[in-house]
Protein backbone atom coordinates (compact mmCIF):
# COMPACT_ATOMS: atom_id res chain seq x y z
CA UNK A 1 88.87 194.46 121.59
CA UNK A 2 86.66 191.36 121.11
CA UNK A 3 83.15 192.06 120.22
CA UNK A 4 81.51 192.41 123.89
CA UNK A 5 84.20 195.06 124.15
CA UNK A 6 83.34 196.87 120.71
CA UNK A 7 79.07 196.55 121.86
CA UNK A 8 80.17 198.49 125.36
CA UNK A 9 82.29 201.39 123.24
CA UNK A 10 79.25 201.54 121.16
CA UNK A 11 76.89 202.05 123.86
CA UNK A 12 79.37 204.80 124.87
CA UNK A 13 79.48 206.54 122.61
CA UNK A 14 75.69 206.73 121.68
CA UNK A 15 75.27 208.26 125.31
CA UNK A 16 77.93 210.49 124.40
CA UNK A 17 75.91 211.61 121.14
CA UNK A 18 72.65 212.12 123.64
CA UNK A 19 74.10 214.45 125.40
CA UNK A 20 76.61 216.55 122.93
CA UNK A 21 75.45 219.60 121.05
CA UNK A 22 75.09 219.37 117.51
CA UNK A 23 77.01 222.29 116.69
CA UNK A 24 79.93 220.37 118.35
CA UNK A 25 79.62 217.36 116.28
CA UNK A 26 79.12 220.02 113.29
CA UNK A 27 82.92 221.02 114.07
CA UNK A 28 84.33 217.73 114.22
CA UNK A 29 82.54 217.15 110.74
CA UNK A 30 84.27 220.03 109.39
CA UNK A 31 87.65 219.64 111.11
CA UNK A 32 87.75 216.00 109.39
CA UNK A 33 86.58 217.04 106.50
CA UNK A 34 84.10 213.48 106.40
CA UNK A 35 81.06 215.45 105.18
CA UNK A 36 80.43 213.51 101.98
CA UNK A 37 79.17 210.39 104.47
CA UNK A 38 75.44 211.49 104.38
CA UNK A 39 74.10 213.49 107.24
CA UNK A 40 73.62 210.32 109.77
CA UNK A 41 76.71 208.49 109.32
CA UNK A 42 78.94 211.78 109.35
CA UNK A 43 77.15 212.60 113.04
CA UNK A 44 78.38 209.08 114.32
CA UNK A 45 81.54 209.10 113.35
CA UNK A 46 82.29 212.63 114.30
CA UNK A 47 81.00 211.42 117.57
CA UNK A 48 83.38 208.39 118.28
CA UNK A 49 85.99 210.59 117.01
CA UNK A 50 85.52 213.12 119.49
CA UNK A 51 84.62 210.62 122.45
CA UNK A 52 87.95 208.42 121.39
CA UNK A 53 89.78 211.31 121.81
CA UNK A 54 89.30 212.59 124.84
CA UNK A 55 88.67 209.42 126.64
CA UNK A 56 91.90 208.46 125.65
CA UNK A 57 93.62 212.02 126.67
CA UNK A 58 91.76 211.93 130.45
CA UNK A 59 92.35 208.09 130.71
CA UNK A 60 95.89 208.24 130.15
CA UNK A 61 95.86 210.73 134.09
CA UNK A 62 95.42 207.02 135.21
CA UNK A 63 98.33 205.04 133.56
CA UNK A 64 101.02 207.75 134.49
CA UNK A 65 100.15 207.34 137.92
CA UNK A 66 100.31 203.65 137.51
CA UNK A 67 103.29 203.76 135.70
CA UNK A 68 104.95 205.99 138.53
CA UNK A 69 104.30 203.96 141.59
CA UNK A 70 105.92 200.92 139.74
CA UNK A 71 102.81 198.57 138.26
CA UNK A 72 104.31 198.10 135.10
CA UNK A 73 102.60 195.16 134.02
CA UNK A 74 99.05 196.72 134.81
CA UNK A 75 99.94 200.02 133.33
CA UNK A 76 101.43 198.38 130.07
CA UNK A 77 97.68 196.90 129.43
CA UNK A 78 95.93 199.57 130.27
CA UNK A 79 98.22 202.37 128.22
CA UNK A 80 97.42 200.22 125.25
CA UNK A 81 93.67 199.54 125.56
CA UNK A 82 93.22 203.06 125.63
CA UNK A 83 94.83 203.51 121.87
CA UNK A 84 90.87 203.03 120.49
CA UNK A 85 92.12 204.34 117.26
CA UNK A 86 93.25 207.04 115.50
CA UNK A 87 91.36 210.28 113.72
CA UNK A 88 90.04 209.40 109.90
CA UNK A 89 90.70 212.41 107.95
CA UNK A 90 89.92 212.78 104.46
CA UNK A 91 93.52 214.62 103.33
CA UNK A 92 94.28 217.51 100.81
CA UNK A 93 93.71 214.70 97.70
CA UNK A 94 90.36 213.42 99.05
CA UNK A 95 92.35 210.51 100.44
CA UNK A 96 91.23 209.32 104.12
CA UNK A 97 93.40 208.40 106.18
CA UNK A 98 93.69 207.50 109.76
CA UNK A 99 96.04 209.58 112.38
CA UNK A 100 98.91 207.36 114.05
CA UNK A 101 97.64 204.02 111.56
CA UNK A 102 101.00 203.21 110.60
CA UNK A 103 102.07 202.15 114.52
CA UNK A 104 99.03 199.89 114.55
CA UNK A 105 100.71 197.06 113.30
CA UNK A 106 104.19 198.21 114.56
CA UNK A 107 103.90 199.31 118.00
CA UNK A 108 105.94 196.40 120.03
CA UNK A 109 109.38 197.97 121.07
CA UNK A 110 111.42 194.48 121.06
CA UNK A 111 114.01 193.97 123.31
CA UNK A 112 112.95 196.63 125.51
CA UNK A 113 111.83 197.13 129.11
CA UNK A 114 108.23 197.60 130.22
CA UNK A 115 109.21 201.18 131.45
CA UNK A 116 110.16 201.91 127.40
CA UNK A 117 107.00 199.92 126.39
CA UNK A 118 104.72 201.96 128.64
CA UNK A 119 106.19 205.68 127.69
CA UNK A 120 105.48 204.70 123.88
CA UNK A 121 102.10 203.71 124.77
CA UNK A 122 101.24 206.33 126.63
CA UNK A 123 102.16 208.86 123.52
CA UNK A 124 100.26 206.95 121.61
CA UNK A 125 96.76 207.09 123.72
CA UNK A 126 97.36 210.91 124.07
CA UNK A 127 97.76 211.33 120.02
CA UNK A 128 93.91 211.29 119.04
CA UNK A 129 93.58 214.25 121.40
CA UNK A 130 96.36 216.10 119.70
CA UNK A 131 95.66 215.53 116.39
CA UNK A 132 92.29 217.05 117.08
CA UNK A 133 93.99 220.54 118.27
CA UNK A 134 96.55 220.24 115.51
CA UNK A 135 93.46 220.13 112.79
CA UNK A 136 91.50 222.49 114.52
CA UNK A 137 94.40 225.04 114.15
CA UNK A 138 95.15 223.82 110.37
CA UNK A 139 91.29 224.41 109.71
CA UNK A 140 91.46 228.36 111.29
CA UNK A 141 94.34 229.25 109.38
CA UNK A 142 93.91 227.71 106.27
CA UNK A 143 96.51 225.14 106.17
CA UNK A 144 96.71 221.56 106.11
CA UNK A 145 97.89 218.73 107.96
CA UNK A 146 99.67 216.44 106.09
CA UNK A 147 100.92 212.52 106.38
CA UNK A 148 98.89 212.00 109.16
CA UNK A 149 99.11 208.19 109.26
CA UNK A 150 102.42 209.12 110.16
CA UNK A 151 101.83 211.16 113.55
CA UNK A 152 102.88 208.12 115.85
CA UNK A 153 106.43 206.99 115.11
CA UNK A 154 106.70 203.31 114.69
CA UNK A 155 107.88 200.65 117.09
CA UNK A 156 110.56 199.91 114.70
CA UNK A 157 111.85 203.23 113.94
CA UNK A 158 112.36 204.73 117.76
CA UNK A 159 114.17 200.73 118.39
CA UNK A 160 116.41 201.53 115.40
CA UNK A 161 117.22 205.12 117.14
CA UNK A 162 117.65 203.48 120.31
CA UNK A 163 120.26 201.36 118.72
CA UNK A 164 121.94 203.90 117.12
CA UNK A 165 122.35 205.79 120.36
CA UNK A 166 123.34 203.20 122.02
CA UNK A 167 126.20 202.40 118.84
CA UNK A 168 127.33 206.29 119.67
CA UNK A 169 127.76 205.61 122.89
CA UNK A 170 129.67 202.60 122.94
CA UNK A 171 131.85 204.24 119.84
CA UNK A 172 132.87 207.02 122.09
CA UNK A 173 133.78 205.02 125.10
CA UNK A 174 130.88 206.10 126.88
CA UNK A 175 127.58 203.82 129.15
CA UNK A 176 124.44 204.11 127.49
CA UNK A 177 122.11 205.02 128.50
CA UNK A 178 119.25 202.71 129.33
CA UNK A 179 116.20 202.32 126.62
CA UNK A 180 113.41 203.73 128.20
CA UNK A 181 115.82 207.26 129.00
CA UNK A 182 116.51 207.60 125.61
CA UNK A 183 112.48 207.07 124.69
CA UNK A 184 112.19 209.66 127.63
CA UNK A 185 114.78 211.94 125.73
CA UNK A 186 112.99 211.49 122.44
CA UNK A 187 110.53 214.70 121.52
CA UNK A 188 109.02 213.16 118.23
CA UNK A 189 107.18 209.89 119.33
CA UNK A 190 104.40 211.98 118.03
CA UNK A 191 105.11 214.14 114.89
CA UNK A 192 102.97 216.43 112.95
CA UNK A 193 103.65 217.88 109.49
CA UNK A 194 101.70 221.49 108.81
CA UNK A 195 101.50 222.88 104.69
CA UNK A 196 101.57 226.65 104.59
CA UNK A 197 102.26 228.53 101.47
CA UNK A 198 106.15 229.02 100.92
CA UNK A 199 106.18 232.86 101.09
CA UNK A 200 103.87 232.56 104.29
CA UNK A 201 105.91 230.37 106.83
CA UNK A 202 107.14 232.65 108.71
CA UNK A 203 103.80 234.37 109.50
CA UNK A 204 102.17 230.76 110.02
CA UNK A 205 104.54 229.92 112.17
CA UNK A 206 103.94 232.51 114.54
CA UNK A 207 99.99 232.32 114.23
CA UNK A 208 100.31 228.33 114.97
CA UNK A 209 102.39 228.71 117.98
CA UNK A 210 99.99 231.48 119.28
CA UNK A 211 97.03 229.56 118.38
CA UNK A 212 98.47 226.36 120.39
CA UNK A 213 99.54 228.41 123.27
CA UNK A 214 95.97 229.85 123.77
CA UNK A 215 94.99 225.89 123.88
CA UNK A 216 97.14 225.20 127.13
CA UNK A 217 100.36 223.94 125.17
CA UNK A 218 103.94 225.14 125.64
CA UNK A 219 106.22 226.09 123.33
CA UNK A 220 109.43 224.22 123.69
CA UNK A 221 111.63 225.16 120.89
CA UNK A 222 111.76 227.15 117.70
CA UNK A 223 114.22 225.50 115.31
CA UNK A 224 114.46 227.44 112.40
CA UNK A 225 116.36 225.59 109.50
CA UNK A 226 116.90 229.10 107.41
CA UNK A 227 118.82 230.72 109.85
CA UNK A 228 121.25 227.89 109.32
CA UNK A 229 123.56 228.41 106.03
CA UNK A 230 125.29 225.25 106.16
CA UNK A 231 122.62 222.77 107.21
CA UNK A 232 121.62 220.39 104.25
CA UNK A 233 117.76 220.80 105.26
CA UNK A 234 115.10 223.48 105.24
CA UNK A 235 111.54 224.00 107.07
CA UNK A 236 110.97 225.15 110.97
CA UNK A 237 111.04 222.84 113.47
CA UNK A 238 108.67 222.73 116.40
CA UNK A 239 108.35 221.02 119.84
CA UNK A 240 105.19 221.46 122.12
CA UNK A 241 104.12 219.78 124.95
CA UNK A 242 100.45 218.79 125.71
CA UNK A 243 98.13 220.55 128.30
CA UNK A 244 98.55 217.01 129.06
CA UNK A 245 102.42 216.25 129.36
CA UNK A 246 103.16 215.07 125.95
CA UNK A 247 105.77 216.32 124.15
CA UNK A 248 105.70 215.98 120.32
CA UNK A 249 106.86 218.19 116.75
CA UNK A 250 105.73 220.12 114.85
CA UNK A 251 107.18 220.82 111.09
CA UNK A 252 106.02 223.50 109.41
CA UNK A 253 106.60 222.89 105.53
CA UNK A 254 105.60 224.29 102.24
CA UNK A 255 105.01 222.02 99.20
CA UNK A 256 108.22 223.21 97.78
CA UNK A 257 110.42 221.97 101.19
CA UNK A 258 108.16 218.78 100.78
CA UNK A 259 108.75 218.01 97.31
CA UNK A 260 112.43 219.00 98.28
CA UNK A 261 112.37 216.00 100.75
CA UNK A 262 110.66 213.88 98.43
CA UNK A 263 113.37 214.04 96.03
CA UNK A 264 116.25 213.41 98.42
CA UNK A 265 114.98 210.99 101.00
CA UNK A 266 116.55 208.16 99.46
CA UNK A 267 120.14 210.18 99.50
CA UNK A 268 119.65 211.42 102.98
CA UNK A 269 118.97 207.33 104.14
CA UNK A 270 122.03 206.29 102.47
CA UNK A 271 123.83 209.62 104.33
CA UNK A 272 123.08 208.47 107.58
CA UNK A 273 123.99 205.11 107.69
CA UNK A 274 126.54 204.30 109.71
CA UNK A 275 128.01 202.07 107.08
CA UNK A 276 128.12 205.09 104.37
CA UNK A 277 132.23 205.97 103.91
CA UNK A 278 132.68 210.01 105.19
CA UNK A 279 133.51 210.83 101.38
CA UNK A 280 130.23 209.43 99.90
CA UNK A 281 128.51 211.31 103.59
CA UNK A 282 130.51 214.73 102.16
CA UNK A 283 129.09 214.04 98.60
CA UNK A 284 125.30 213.17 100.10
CA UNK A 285 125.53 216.30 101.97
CA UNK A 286 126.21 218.64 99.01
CA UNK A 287 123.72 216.87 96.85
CA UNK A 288 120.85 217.55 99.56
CA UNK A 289 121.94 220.89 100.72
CA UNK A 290 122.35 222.07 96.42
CA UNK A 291 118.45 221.06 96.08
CA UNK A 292 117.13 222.97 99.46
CA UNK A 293 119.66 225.89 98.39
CA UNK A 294 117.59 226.26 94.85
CA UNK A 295 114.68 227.16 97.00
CA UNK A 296 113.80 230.67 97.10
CA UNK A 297 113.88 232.42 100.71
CA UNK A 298 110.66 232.73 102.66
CA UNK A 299 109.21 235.68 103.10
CA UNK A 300 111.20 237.50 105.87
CA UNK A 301 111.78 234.15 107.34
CA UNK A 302 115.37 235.12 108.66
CA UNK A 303 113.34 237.65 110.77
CA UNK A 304 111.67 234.00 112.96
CA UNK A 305 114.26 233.84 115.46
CA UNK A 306 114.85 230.60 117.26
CA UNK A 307 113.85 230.01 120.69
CA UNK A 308 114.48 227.42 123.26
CA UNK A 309 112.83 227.31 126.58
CA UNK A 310 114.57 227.21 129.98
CA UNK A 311 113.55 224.69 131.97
């Protein structure tokens, strides 16, 4: 955006202001948790927030239909204008941070084709509007929201999954298949991370996906990690899509599963490299699996059955 741009988003979003109860703006203040900014300056940005948001979410009607009758070029610029930025929240340690921030610098899928390009942008212009509902809930039950700079997967990380794909295929004598079906295939290109207190996931769970359903989103899976005994990994796995279209996850954590992660990221990177030997994989696996298993048990969370919808 040059600065005639950033003048006419301004004006925007000053008529926006004119015409938007203050109780709203109130909400957004407290959903963002920005009220240390002094009364005036907490009102504006609670009001680009909010108009960002959902003039990204409507505006994005516009570039799927582009994108479907085959003006790739016009829909590629347009998906990406939209991205105005993310949501600044100020985080659980008084840190703020802005939603989706660490794809603003790494949002170019190289290599790909346009159709790839333009299903990555269009997640991205519909996060602001998601990350909205997903603090809205957090702030009604008590939870948090955390790593939100992380909520838009990076250019470089889906490419790197597209490559690995594509390395399965080819491994297993099979055609891959094309870039843009595998972005179409891939349910995290948004990704949120929800706190809860350890004995309480199971009952979080349940009021999250209730809360988002009343919202217009449906529930897609229920992968709960508990249920499995052998898997190296614990926490519940979600997938929604949008009122919208978007599908994204949701992972509902405690800071005991996080810390968990924390400590074994490193050995779970070297696990799934496709250069790691299958003896140092087996000895990864039990190393992860030993510090999730020294966990206690949820409270009743073997009674959160897993669910998958039928399409």
């Amino acid at each position: 955006m040059d600065t005639s741009d950033v003048n006419n988003y301004l004006k925007k979003v000053r008529r926006y202001l004119k015409k938007t109860k203050l109780n709203d703006l109130s909400k957004m203040i407290e959903l963002t948790k920005m009220d240390n900014l002094g009364k005036g300056k907490a009102f504006f940005v609670a009001g680009v927030v909010a108009w960002s948001a959902f003039s990204c979410s409507f505006g994005n009607v516009n570039s799927a239909s582009a994108a479907q009758i085959g003006l790739m070029s016009t829909a590629t610029a347009l998906t990406d204008s939209m991205r105005l930025g993310g949501i600044p929240y100020r985080n659980r340690n008084g840190k703020v941070v802005v939603s989706g921030s660490a794809s603003k610098n790494d949002y170019i899928l190289e290599g790909c084709q346009t159709r790839a390009q333009v299903a990555y942008n269009m997640a991205r212009a519909n996060e602001p509007r998601i990350t909205l509902d997903m603090l809205a809930i957090a702030n009604e039950l008590g939870t948090s929201m955390e790593g939100l700079e992380y909520s838009v997967k990076t250019a470089s990380s889906i490419k790197s999954k597209i490559d690995r794909k594509t390395n399965k295929a080819l491994e297993a004598g099979e055609i891959p298949k094309q870039d843009f079906e595998y972005i179409s295939e891939t349910g995290d290109l948004l990704r949120y991370t929800e706190v809860v207190n350890h004995d309480d996931m199971a009952n979080k769970v349940r009021e999250t996906v209730e809360l988002l359903e009343d919202k217009g989103y449906v529930l897609d899976e229920i992968d709960n990690k508990y249920l499995n005994k052998e898997g190296r990994y614990k926490a519940v796995h979600l997938n929604f899509t949008s009122p919208s279209g978007q599908a994204f996850e949701l992972q509902v954590h405690s800071q005991e599963t996080l810390a968990a992660s924390r400590a074994t990221h490193t050995m779970y990177e070297e696990w799934r490299n496709p250069g790691t030997s299958p003896e140092r994989r087996t000895e990864l696996f039990s190393e992860i699996k030993s510090t999730y298993d020294s966990l206690p048990l949820p409270k009743n969370i073997e009674q959160l059955s897993n669910y998958k919808r039928v399409v």
